[in-house]
C-alpha atoms as a PDB file:
ATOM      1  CA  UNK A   1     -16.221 -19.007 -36.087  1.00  0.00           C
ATOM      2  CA  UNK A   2     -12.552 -19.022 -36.091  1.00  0.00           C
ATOM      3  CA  UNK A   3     -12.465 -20.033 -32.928  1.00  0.00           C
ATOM      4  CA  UNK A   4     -14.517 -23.044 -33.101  1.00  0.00           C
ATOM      5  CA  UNK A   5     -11.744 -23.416 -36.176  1.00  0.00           C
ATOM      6  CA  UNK A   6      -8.938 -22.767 -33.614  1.00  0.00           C
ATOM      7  CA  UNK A   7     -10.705 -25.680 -31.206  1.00  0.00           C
ATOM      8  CA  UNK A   8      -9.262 -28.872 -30.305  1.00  0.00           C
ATOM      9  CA  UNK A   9     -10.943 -31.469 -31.911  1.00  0.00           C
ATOM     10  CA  UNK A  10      -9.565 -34.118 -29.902  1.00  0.00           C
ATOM     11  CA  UNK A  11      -7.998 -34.290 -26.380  1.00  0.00           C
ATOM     12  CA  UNK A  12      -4.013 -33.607 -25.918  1.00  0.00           C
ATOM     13  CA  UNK A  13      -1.244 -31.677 -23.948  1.00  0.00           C
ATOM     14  CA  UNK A  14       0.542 -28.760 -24.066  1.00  0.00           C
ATOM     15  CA  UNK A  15       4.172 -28.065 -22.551  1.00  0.00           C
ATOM     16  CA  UNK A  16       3.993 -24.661 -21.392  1.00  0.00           C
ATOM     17  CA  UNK A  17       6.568 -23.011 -19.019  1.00  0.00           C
ATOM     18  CA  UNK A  18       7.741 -26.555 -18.230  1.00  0.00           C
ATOM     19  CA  UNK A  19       4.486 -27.909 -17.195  1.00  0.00           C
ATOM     20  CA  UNK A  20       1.709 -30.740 -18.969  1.00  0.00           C
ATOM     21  CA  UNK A  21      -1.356 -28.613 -19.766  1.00  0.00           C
ATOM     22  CA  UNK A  22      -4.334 -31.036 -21.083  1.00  0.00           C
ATOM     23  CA  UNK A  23      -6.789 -29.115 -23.620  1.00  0.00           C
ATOM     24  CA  UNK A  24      -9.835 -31.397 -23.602  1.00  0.00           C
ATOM     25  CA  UNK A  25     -12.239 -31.313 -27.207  1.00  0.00           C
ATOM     26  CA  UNK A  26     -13.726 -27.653 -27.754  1.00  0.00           C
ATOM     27  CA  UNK A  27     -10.618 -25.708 -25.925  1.00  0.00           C
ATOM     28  CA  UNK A  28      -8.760 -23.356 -27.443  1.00  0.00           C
ATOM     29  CA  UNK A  29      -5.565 -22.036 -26.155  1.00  0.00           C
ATOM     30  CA  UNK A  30      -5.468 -17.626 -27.039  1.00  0.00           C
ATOM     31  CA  UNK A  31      -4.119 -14.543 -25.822  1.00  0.00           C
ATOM     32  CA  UNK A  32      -5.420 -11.713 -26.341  1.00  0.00           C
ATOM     33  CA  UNK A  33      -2.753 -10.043 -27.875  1.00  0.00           C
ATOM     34  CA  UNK A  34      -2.765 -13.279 -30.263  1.00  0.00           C
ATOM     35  CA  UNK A  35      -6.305 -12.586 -30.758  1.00  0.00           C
ATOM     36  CA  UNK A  36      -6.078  -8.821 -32.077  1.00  0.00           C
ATOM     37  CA  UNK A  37      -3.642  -9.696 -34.407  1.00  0.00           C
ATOM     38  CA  UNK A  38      -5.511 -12.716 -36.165  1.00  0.00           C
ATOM     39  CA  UNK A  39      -8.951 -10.449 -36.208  1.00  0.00           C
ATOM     40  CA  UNK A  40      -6.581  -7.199 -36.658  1.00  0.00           C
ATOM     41  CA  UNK A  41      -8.437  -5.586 -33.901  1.00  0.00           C
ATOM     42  CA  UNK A  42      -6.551  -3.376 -30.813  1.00  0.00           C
ATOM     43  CA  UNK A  43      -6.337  -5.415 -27.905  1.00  0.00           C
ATOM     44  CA  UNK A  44      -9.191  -3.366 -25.774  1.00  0.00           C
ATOM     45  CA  UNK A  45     -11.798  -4.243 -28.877  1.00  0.00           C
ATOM     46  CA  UNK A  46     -10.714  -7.901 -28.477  1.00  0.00           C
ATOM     47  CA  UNK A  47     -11.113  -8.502 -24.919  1.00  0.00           C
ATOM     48  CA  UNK A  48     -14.156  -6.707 -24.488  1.00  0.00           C
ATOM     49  CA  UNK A  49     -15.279  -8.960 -27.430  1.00  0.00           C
ATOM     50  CA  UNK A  50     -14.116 -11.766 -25.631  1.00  0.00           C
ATOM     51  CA  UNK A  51     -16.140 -10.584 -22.180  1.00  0.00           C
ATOM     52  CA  UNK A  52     -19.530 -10.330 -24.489  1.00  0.00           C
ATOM     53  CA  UNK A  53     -18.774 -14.224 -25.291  1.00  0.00           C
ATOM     54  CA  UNK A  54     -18.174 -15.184 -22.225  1.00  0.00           C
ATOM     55  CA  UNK A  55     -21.641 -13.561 -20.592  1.00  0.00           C
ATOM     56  CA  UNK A  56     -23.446 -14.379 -23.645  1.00  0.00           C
ATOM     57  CA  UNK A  57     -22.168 -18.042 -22.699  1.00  0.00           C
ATOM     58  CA  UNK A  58     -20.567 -18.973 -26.344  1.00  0.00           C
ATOM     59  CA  UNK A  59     -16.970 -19.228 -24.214  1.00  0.00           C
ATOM     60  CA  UNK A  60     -16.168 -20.414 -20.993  1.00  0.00           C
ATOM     61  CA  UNK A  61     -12.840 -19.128 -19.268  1.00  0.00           C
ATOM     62  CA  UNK A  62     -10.634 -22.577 -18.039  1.00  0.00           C
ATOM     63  CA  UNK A  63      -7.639 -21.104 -17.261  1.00  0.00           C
ATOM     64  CA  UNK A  64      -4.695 -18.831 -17.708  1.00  0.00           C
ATOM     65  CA  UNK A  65      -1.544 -20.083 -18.700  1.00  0.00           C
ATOM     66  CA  UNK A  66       1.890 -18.364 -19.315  1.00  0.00           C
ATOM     67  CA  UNK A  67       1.019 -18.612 -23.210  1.00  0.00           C
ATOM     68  CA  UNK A  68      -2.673 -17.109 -23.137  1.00  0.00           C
ATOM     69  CA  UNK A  69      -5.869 -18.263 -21.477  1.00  0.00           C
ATOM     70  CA  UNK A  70      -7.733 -21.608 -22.347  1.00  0.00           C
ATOM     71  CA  UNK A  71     -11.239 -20.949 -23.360  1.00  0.00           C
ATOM     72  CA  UNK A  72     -13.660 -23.837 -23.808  1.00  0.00           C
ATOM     73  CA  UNK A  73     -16.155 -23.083 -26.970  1.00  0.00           C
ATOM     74  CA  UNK A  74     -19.517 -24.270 -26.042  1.00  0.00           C
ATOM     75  CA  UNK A  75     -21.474 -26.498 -28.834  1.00  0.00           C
ATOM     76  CA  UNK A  76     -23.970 -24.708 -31.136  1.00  0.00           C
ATOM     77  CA  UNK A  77     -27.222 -26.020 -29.288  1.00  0.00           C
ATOM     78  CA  UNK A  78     -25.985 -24.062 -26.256  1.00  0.00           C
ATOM     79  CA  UNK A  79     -24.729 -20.944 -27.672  1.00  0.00           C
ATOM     80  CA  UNK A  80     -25.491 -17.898 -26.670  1.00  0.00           C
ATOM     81  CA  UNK A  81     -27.768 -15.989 -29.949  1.00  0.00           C
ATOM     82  CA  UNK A  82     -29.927 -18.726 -29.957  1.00  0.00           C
ATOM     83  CA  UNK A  83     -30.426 -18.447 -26.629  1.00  0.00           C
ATOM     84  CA  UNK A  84     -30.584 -14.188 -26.317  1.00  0.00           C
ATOM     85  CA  UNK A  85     -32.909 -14.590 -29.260  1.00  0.00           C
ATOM     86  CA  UNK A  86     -35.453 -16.968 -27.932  1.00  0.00           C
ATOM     87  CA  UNK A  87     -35.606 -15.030 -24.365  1.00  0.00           C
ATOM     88  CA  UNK A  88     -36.013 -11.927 -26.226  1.00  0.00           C
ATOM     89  CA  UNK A  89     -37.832 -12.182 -29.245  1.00  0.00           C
ATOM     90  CA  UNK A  90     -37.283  -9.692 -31.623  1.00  0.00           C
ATOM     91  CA  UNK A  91     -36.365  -9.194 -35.329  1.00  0.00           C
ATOM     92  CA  UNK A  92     -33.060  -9.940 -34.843  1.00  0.00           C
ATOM     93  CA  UNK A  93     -33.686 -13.968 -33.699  1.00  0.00           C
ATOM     94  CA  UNK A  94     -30.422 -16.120 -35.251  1.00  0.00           C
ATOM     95  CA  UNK A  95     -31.286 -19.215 -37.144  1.00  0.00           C
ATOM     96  CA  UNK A  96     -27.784 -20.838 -35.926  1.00  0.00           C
ATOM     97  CA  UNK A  97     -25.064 -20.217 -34.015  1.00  0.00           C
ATOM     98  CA  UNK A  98     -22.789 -20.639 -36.524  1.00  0.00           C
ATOM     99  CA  UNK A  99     -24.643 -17.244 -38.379  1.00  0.00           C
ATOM    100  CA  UNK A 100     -22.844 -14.509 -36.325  1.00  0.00           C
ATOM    101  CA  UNK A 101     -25.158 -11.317 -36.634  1.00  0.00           C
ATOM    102  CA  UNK A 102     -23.899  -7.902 -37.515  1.00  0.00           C
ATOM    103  CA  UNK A 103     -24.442  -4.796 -36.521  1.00  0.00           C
ATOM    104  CA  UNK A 104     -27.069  -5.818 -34.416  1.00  0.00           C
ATOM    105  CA  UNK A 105     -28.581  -3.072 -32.018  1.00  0.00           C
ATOM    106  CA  UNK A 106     -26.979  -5.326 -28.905  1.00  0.00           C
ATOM    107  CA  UNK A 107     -23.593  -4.832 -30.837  1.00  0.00           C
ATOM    108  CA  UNK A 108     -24.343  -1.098 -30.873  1.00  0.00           C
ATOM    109  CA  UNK A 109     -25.095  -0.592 -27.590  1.00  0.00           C
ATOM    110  CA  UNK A 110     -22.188  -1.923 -26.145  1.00  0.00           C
ATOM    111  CA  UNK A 111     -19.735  -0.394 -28.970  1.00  0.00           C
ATOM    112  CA  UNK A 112     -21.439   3.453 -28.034  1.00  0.00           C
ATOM    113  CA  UNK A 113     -21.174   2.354 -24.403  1.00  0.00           C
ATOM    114  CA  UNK A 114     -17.701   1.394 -24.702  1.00  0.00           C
ATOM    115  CA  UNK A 115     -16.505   4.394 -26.576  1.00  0.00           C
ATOM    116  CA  UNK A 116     -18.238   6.500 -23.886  1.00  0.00           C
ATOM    117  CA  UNK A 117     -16.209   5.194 -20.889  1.00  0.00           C
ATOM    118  CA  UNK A 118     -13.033   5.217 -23.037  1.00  0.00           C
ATOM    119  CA  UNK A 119     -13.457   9.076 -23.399  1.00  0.00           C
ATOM    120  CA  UNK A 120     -14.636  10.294 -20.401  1.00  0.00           C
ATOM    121  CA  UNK A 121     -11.381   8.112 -18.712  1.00  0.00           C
ATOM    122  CA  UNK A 122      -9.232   9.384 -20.871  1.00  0.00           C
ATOM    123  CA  UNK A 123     -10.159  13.297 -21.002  1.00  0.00           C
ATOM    124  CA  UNK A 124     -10.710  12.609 -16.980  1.00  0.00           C
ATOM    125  CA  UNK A 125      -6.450  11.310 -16.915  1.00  0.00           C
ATOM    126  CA  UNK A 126      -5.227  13.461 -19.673  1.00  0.00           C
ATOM    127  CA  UNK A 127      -6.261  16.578 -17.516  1.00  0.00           C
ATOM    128  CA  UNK A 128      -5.260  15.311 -14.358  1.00  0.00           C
ATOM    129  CA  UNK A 129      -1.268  14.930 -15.560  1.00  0.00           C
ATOM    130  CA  UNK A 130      -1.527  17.840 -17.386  1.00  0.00           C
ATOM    131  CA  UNK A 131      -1.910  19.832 -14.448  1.00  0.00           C
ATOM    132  CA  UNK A 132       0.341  17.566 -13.225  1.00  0.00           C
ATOM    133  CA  UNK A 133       3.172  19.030 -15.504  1.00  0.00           C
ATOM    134  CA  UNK A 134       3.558  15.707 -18.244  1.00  0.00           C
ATOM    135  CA  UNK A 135       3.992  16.989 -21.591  1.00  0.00           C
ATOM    136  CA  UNK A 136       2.171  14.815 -24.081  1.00  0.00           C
ATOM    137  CA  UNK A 137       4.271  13.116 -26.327  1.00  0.00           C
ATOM    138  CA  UNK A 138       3.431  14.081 -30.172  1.00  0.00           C
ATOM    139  CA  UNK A 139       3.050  11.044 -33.086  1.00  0.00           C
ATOM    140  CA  UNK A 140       2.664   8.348 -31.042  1.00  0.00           C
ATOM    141  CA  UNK A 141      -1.391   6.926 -30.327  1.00  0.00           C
ATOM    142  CA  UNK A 142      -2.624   3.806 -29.016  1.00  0.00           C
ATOM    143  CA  UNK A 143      -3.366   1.451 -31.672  1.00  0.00           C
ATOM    144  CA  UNK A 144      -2.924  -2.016 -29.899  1.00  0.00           C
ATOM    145  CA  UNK A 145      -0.190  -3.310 -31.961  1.00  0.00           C
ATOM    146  CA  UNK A 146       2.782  -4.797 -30.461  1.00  0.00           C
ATOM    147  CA  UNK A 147       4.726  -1.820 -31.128  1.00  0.00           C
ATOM    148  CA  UNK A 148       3.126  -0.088 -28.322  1.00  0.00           C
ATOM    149  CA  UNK A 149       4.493  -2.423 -26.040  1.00  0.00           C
ATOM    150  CA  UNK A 150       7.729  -2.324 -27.120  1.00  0.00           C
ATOM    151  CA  UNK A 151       7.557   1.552 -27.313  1.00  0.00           C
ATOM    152  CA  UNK A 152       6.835   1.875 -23.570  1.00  0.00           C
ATOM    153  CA  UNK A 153       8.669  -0.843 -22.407  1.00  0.00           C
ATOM    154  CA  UNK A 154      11.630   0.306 -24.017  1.00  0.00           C
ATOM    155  CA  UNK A 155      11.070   4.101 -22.455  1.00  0.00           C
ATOM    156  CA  UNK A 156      11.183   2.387 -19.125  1.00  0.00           C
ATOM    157  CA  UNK A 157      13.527   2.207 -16.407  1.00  0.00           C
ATOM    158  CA  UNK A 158      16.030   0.224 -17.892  1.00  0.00           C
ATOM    159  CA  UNK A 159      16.911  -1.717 -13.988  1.00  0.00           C
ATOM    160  CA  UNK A 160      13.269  -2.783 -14.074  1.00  0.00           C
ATOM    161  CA  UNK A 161      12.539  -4.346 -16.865  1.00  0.00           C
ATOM    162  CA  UNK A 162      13.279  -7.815 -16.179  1.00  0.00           C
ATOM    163  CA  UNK A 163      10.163 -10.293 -16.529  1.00  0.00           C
ATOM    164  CA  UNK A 164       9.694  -9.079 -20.118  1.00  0.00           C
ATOM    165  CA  UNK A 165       6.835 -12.341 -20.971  1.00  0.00           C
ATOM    166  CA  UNK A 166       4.979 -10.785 -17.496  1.00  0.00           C
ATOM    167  CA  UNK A 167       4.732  -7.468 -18.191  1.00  0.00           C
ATOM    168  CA  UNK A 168       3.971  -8.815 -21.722  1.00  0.00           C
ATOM    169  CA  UNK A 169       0.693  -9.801 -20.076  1.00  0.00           C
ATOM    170  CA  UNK A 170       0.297  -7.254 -17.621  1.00  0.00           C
ATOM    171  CA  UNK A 171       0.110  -5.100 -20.725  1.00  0.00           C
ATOM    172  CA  UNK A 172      -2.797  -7.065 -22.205  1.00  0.00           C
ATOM    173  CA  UNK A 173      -4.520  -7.490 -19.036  1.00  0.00           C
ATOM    174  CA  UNK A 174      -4.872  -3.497 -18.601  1.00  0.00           C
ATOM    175  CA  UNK A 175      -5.785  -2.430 -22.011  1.00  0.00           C
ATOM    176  CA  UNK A 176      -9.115  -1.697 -21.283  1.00  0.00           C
ATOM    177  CA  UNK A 177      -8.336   1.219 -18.447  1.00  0.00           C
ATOM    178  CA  UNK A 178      -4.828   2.170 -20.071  1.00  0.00           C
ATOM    179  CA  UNK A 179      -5.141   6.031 -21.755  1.00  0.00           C
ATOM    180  CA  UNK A 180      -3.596   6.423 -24.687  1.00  0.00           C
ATOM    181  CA  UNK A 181       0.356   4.826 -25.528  1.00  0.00           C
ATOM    182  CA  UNK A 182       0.934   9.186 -25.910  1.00  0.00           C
ATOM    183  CA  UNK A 183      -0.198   9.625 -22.535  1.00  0.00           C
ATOM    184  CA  UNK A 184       1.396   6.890 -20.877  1.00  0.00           C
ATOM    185  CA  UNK A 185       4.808   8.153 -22.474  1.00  0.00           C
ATOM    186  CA  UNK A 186       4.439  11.605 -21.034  1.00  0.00           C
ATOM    187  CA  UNK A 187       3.263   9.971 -17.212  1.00  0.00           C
ATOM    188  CA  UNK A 188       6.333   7.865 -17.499  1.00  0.00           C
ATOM    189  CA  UNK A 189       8.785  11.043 -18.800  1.00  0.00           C
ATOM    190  CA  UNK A 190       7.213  12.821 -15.079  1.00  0.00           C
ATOM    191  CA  UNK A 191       7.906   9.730 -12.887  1.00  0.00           C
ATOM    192  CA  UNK A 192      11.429   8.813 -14.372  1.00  0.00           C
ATOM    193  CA  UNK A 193      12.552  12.418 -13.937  1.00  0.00           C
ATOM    194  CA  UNK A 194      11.330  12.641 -10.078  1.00  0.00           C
ATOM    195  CA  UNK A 195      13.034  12.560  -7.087  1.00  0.00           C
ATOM    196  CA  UNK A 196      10.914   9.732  -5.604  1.00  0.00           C
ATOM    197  CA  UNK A 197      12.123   7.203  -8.701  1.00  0.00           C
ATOM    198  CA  UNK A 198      15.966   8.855  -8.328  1.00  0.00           C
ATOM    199  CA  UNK A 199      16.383   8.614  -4.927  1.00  0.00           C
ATOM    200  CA  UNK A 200      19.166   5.604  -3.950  1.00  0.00           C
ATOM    201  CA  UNK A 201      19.649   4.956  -7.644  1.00  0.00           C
ATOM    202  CA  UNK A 202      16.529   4.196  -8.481  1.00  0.00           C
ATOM    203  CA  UNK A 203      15.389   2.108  -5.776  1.00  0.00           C
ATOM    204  CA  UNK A 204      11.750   2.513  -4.972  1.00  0.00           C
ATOM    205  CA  UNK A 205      11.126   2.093  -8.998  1.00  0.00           C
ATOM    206  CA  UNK A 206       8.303  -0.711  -9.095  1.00  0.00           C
ATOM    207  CA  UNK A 207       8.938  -3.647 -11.695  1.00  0.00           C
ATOM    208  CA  UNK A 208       7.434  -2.700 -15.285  1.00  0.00           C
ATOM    209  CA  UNK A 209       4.925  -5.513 -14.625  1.00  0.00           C
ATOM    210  CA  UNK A 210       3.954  -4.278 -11.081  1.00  0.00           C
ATOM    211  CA  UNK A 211       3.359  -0.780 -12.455  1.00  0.00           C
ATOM    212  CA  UNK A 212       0.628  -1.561 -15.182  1.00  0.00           C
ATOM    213  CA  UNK A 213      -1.181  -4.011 -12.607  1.00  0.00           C
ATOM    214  CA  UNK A 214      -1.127  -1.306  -9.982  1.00  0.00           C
ATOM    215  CA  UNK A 215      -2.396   1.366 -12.604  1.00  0.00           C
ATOM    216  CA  UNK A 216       0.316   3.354 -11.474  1.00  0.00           C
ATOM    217  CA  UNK A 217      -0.095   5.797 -14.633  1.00  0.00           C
ATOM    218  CA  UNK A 218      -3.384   7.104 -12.506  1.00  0.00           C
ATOM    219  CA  UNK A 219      -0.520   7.812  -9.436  1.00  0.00           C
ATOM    220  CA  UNK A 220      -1.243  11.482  -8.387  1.00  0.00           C
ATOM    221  CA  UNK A 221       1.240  13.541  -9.863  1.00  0.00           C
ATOM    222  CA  UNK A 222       1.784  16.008  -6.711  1.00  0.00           C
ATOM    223  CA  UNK A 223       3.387  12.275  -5.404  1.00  0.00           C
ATOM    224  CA  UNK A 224       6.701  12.562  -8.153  1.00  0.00           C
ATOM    225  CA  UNK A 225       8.228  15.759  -7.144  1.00  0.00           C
ATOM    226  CA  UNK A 226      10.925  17.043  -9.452  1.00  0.00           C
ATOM    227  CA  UNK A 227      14.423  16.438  -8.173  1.00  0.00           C
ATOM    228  CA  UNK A 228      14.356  19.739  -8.594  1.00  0.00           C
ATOM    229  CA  UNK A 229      11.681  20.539  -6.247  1.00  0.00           C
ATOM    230  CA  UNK A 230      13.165  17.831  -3.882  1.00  0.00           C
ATOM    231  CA  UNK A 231      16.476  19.634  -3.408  1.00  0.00           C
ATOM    232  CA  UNK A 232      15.230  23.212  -2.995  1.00  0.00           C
ATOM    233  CA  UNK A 233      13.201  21.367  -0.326  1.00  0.00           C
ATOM    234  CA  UNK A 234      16.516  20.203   1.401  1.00  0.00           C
ATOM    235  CA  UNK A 235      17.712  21.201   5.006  1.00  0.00           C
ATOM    236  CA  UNK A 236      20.084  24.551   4.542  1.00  0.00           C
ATOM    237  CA  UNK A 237      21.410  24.465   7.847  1.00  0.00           C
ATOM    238  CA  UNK A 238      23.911  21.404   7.644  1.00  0.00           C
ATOM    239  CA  UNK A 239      27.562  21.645   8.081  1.00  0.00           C
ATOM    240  CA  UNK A 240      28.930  21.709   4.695  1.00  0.00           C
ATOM    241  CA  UNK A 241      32.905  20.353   5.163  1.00  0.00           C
ATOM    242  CA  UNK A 242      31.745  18.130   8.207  1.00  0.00           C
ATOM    243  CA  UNK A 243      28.779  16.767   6.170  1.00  0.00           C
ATOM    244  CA  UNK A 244      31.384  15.994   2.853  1.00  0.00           C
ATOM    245  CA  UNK A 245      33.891  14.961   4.898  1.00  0.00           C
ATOM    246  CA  UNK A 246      31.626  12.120   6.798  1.00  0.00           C
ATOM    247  CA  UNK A 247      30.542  10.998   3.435  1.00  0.00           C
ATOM    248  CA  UNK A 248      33.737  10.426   1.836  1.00  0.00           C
ATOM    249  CA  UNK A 249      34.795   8.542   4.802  1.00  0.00           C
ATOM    250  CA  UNK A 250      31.321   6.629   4.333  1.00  0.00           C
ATOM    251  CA  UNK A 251      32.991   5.401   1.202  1.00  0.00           C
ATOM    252  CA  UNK A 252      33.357   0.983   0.992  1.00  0.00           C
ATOM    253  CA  UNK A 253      37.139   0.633   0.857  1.00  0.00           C
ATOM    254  CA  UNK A 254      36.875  -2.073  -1.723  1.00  0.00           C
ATOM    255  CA  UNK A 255      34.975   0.773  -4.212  1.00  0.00           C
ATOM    256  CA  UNK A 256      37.163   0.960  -7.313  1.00  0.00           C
ATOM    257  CA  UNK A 257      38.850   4.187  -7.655  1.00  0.00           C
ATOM    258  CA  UNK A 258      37.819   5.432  -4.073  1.00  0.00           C
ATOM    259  CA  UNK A 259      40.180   7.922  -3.933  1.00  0.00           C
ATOM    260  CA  UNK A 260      39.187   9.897  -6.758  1.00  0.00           C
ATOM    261  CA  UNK A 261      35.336   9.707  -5.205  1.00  0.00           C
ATOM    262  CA  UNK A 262      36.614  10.843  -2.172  1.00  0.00           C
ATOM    263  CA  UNK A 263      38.675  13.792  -3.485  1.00  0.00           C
ATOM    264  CA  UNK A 264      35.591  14.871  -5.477  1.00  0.00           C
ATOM    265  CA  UNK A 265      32.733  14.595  -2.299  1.00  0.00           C
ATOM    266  CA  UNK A 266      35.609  16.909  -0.413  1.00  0.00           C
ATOM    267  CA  UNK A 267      36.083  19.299  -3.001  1.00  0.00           C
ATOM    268  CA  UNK A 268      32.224  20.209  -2.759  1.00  0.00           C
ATOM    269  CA  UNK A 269      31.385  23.541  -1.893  1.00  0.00           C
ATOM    270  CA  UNK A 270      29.430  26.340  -1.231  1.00  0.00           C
ATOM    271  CA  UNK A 271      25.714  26.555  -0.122  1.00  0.00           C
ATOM    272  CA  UNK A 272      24.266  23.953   1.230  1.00  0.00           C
ATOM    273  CA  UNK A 273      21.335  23.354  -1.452  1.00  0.00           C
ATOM    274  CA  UNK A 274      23.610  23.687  -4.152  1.00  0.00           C
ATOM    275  CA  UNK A 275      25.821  20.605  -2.561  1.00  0.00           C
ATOM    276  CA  UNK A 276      23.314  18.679  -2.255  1.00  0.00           C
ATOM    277  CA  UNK A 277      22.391  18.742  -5.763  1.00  0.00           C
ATOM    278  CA  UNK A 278      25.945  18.014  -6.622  1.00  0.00           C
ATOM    279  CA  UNK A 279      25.733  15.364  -4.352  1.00  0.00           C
ATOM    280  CA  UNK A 280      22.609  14.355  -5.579  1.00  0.00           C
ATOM    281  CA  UNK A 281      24.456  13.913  -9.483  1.00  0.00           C
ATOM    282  CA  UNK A 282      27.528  12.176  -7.978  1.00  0.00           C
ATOM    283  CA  UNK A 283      25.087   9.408  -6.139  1.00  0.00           C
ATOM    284  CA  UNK A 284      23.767   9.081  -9.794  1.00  0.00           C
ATOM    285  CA  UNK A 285      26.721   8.455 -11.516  1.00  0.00           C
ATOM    286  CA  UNK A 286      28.222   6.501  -8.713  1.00  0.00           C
ATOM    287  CA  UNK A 287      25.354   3.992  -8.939  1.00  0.00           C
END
């Protein structure tokens, strides 16, 4: 019902992101997130609500737009409960389509099936990093609002967070196969701290938006080796002096204050996996 209140009633356009977008009658223009916070649902509950509309045929999907998707409500003598109900049979048969039923056993059904898959994914991931060594983060819990967003976005890389309004999105998109904002905090604490996201300042970090599309909170965790790990693992049989000394003279000549990095590369010493982890600091602050 609200959002056959939400519907055009009459044709227009829509300047989104620079371009014309024409809403014909019966569209409405939504996001998700905008969605959860009108019906004060999390954002998982709201687009599995809007899937059931969809196959149930009350919505059809136009388009997605920078500002939400464009759904296109379908008139009452097409609508879905009328149509379930007169397939069906049953108790349960809706007079109109404007009467929304309630805890119907369909509504059931998919709200135990739901819950199911929720908890078996979750208990599946939560065991799988904690093996993998993440630490779940105490008093914080998934509850759909904006605030988990900016929680996790904020906790993020700070280099890659550009395309805020995308990963905005992303964000929505993956609510349904996301674990808990708790667990995605601890994931992120094990990746940010590994060698593979430290190594040339931070280089082979993937955009905040390219991370939650790629799911890569379900990454194996054997794949983000400490740093660590990573420089116990590091060759011990290297000239110490020769290797310093190459890398100072490695040093870009317009690099402000290169002589004070190059008097602090020579001064390194001692064994070889302890240099490199001194190295491994200096490349850090240096970037």
């Amino acid at each position: 019902m609200d959002l056959r209140q939400l519907a055009a009633w009459a044709p227009y356009e829509r300047v989104i992101g620079g371009m014309r977008v024409p809403l014909g009658r019966g569209d409405v223009l939504i996001s998700v997130r905008q969605a959860a916070a009108r019906w004060q649902w999390s954002p998982g509950r709201t687009q599995r609500f809007l899937r059931i509309l969809i196959a149930m045929r009350y919505l059809v999907r136009r388009e997605r737009t920078g500002d939400g998707d464009i759904y296109h409500v379908e008139a009452e003598e097409t609508s879905g409960w009328q149509r379930y109900s007169g397939e069906h049979g049953g108790e349960h048969t809706v007079e109109t389509a404007m009467d929304t039923p309630v805890d119907t056993p369909m509504d059931t059904l998919v709200d135990t099936r739901e819950k199911k898959i929720e908890e078996g994914e979750k208990q599946q991931q939560q065991g799988f990093w904690e093996e993998a060594g993440a630490p779940l983060v105490k008093g914080s819990s998934w509850s759909g609002e904006d605030g988990d967003f900016d929680e996790w976005f904020g906790a993020y890389p700070a280099h890659r967070r550009e395309a805020r309004p995308r990963a905005r999105l992303a964000w929505d998109e993956t609510a349904a196969q996301r674990p808990a904002l708790a667990e995605m905090l601890a994931i992120l604490a094990v990746q940010e701290r590994s060698y593979r996201w430290r190594a040339e300042g931070g280089k082979y970090v993937p955009a905040a938006w390219n991370y939650l599309l790629q799911a890569r909170w379900a990454d194996d965790g054997s794949a983000y080796p400490g740093v660590e790990l990573a420089a116990a693992a590091a060759p011990a049989g290297f000239d110490v002096p020769e290797r310093v000394t190459c890398l100072a003279a490695a040093l870009p000549p317009a690099l402000p204050g290169r002589e004070t990095w190059t008097a602090r590369i020579t001064a390194l010493a001692g064994e070889a996996t302890a240099v490199e982890e001194q190295l491994e600091a200096l490349d850090l602050e240096l970037m």
